[in-house]
Protein backbone atom coordinates (compact mmCIF):
# COMPACT_ATOMS: atom_id res chain seq x y z
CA UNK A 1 75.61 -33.50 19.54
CA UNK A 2 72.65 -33.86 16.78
CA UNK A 3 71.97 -29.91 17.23
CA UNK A 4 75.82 -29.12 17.13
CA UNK A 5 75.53 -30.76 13.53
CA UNK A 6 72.29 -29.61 12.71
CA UNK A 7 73.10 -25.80 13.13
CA UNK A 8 73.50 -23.54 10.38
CA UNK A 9 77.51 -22.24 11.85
CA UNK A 10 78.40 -26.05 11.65
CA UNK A 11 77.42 -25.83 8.30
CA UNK A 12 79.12 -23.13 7.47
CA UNK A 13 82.17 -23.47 9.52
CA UNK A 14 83.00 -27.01 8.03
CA UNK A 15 82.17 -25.39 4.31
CA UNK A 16 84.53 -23.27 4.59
CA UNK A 17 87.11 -24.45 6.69
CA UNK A 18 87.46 -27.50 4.02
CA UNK A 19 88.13 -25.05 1.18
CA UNK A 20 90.80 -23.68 3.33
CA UNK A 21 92.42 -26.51 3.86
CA UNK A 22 91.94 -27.63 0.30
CA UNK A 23 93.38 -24.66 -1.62
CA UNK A 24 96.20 -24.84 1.43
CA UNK A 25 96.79 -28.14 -0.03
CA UNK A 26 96.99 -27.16 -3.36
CA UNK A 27 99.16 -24.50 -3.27
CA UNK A 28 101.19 -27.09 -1.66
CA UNK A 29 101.18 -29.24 -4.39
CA UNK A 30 100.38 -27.76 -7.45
CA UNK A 31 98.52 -30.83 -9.25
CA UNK A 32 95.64 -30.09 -11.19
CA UNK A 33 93.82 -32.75 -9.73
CA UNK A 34 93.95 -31.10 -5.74
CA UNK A 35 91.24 -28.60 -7.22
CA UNK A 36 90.28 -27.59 -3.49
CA UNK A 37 86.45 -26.84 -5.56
CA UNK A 38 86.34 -30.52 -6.34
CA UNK A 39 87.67 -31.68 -2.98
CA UNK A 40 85.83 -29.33 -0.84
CA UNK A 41 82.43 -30.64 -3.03
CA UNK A 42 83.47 -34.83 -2.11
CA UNK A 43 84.60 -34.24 1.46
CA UNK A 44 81.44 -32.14 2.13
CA UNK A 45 78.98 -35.43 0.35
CA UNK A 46 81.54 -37.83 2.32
CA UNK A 47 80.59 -35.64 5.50
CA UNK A 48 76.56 -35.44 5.03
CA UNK A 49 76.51 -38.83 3.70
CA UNK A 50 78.46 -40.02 7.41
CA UNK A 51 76.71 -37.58 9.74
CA UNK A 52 73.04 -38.24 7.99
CA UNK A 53 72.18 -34.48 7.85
CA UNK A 54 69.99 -34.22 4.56
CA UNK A 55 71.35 -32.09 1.76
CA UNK A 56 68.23 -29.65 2.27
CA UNK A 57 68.78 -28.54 5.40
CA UNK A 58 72.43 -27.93 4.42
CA UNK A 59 71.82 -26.13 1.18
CA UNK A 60 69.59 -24.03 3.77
CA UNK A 61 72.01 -23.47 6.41
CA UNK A 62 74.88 -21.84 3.95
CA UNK A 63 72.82 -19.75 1.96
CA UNK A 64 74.39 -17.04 2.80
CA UNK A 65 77.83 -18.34 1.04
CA UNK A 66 75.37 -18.57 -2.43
CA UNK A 67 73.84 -15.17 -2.06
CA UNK A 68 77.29 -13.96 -1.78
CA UNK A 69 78.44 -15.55 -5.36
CA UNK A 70 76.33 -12.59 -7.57
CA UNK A 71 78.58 -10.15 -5.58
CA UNK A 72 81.79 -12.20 -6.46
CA UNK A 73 80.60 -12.19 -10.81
CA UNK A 74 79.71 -9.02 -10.35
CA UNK A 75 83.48 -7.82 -8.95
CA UNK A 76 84.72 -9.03 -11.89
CA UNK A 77 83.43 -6.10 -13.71
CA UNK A 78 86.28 -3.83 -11.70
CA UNK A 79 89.13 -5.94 -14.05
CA UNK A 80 86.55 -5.44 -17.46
CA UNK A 81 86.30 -1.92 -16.95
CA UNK A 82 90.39 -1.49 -16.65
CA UNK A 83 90.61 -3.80 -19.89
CA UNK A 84 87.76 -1.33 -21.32
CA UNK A 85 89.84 -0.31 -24.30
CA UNK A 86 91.21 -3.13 -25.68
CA UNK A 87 87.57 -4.80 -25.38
CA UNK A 88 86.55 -1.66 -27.63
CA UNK A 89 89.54 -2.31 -30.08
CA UNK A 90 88.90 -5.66 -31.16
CA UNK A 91 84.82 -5.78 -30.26
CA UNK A 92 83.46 -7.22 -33.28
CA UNK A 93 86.50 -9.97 -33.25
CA UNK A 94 85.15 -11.09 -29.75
CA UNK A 95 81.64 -10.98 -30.81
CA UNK A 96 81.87 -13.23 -33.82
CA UNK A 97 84.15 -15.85 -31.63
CA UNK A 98 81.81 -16.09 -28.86
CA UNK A 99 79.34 -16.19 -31.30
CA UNK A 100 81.00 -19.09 -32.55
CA UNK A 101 81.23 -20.66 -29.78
CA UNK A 102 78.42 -20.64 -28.05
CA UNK A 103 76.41 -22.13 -31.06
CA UNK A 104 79.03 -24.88 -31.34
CA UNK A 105 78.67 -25.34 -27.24
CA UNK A 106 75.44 -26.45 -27.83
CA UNK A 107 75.48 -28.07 -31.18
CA UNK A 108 78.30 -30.17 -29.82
CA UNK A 109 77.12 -31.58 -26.47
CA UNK A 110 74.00 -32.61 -27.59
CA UNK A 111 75.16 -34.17 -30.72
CA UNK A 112 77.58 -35.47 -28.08
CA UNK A 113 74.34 -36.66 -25.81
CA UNK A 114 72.30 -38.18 -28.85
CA UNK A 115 75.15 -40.60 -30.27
CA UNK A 116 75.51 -41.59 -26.58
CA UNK A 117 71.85 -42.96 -26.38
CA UNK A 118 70.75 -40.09 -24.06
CA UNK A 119 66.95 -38.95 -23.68
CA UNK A 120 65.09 -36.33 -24.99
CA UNK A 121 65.22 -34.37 -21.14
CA UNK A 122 68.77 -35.62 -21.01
CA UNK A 123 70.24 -33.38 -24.51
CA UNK A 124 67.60 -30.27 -23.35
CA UNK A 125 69.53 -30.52 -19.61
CA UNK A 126 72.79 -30.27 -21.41
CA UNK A 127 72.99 -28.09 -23.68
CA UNK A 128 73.55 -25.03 -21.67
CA UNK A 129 76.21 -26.60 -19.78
CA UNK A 130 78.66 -23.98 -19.87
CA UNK A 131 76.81 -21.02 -18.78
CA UNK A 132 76.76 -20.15 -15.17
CA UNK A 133 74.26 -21.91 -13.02
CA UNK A 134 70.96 -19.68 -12.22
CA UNK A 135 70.77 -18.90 -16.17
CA UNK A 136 71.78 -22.59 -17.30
CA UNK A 137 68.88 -23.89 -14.51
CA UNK A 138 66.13 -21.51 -15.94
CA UNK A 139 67.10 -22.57 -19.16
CA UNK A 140 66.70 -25.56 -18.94
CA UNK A 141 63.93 -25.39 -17.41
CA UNK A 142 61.99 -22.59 -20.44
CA UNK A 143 63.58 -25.48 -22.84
CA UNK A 144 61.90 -28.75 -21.16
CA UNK A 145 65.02 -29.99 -19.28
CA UNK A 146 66.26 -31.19 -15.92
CA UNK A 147 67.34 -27.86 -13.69
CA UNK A 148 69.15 -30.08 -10.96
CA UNK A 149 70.64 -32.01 -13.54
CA UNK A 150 71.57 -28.96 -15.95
CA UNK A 151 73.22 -27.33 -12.23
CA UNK A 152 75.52 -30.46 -11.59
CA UNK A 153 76.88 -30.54 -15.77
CA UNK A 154 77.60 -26.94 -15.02
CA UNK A 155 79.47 -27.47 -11.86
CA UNK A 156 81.07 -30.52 -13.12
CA UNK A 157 82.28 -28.46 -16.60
CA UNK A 158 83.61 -25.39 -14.61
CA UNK A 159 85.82 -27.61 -11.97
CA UNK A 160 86.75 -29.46 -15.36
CA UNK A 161 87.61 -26.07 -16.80
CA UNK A 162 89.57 -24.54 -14.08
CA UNK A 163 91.70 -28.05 -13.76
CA UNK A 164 92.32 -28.49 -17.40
CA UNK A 165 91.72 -25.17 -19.51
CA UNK A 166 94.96 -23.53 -18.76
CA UNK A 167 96.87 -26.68 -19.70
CA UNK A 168 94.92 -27.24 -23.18
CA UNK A 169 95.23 -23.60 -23.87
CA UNK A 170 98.50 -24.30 -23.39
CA UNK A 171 98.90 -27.51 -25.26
CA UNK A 172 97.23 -25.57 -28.31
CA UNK A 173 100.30 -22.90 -28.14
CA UNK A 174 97.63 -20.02 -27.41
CA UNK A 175 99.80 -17.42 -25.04
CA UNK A 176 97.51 -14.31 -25.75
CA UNK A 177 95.37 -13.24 -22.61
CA UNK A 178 92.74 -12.33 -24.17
CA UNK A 179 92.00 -15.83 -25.88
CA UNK A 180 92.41 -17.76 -22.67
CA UNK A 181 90.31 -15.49 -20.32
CA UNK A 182 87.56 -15.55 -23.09
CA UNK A 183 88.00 -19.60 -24.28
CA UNK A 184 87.86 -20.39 -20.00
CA UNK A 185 85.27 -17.78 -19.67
CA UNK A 186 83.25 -19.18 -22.22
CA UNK A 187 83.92 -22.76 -21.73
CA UNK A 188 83.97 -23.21 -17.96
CA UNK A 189 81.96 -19.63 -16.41
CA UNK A 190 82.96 -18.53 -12.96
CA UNK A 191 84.51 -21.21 -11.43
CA UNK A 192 86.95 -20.84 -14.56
CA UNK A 193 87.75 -17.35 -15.02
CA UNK A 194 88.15 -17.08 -11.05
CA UNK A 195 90.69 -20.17 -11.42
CA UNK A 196 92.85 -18.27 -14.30
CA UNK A 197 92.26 -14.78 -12.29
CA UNK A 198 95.48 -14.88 -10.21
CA UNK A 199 97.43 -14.88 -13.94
CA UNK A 200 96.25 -11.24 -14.28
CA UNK A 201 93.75 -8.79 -14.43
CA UNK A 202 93.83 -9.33 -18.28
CA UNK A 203 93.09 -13.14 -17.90
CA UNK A 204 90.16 -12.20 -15.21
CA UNK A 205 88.73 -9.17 -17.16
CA UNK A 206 88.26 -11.47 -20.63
CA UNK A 207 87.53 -14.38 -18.35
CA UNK A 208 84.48 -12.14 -17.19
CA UNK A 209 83.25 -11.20 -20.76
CA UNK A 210 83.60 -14.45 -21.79
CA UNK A 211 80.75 -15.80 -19.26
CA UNK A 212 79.05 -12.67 -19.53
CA UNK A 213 78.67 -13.05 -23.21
CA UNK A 214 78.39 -16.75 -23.52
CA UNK A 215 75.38 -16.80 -20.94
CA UNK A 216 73.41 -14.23 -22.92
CA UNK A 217 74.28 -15.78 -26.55
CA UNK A 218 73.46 -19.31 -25.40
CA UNK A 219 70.27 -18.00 -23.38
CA UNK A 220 69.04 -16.45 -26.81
CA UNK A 221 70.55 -19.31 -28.83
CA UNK A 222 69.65 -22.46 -27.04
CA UNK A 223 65.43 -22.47 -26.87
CA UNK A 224 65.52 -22.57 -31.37
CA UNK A 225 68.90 -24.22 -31.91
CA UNK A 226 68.04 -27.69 -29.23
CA UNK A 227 64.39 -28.19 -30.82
CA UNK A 228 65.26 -27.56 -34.18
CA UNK A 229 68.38 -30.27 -33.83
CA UNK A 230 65.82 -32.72 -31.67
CA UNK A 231 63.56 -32.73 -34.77
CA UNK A 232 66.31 -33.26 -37.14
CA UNK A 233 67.81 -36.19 -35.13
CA UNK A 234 64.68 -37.49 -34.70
């Protein structure tokens, strides 16, 4: 029984046969809270934490479901290239707002952090919370943070994202497209603009510029903007 559990298509099986089940659920349903992401992510802790297998040697086993997320970002350059003309029309529009908001991103969380009583390693960890993972983990880690912790904000903000950004976008009266796949994009990366994709390709394609954009602004941002507001707090 202790190999069954052990081997890597237990793993994997269980992964993925909880999303399943999850988004089954869901669709079910329809509350925001279901998220099958978020349920998948505590039934698979509830089952490690139960069965004792150590979250290395799972990580390990399902590798191949990670490798396979670059191909899944990278797909979303099919709906980008379709939407290629009305990025070209209004170019320098999306360029100042992401602008925008990827130096408020991180001016905001680690004001956010500081008032809060967090740490030094804690504000450097957050504040590229809403890019997607590899590039939020290395930089944090260029910057001084905490890469595991920097990887579960990031998680935590997309699921939070894909739950509530439709909702808020919604609550704010914003109807265009464009603005919601870029604000979710932005906001919440690729577990957000894969959440919003099944709206449209429009929602998707902006959804994918949005991360695209926001992880290279806050990648060139973050490094100057965190130490120079660490010295000025301090």
């Amino acid at each position: 029984m202790k190999e069954i559990i052990s081997s890597p298509l237990f793993h994997l099986t269980i992964t993925l046969l909880f999303y399943i089940l999850m988004r089954k659920l869901y669709i079910r349903f329809n509350y925001s809270f279901l998220n099958p992401i978020l349920l998948t992510i505590v039934g698979l802790i509830v089952i490690l934490y139960v069965t004792g297998i150590p979250y290395e040697a799972y990580s390990q086993n399902t590798k191949i479901i990670s490798f396979w997320l670059g191909p899944s970002v990278v797909a979303l350059g099919l709906p980008l290239y379709l939407n290629l003309r009305k990025v070209k029309k209004e170019i320098w529009k999306i360029l100042l707002a992401m602008t925008t908001g990827s130096i408020a991103g991180i001016v905001s969380v680690v004001l956010i952090a500081w008032s809060l009583g967090g740490s030094r390693e804690v504000m450097l960890s957050l504040a590229p919370k809403s890019v997607t993972t590899p590039i939020a983990m290395e930089i944090s880690h260029q910057i001084g943070g905490i890469p595991p912790l920097t990887a579960a904000i990031v998680i935590t903000v997309g699921i939070f994202g894909a739950m509530f950004g439709m909702s808020f976008m919604k609550l704010l009266r914003i109807k265009d497209p464009k603005a919601i796949g870029l604000g979710v994009g932005a906001a919440s990366h690729g577990v957000g603009t894969a959440w919003i994709s099944h709206h449209g390709r429009e929602y998707s394609a902006f959804g994918g510029l949005g991360m695209a954009l926001n992880g290279i602004l806050t990648a060139l941002f973050t490094p100057s903007i965190v130490h120079w507001m660490l010295n000025w707090l301090h």
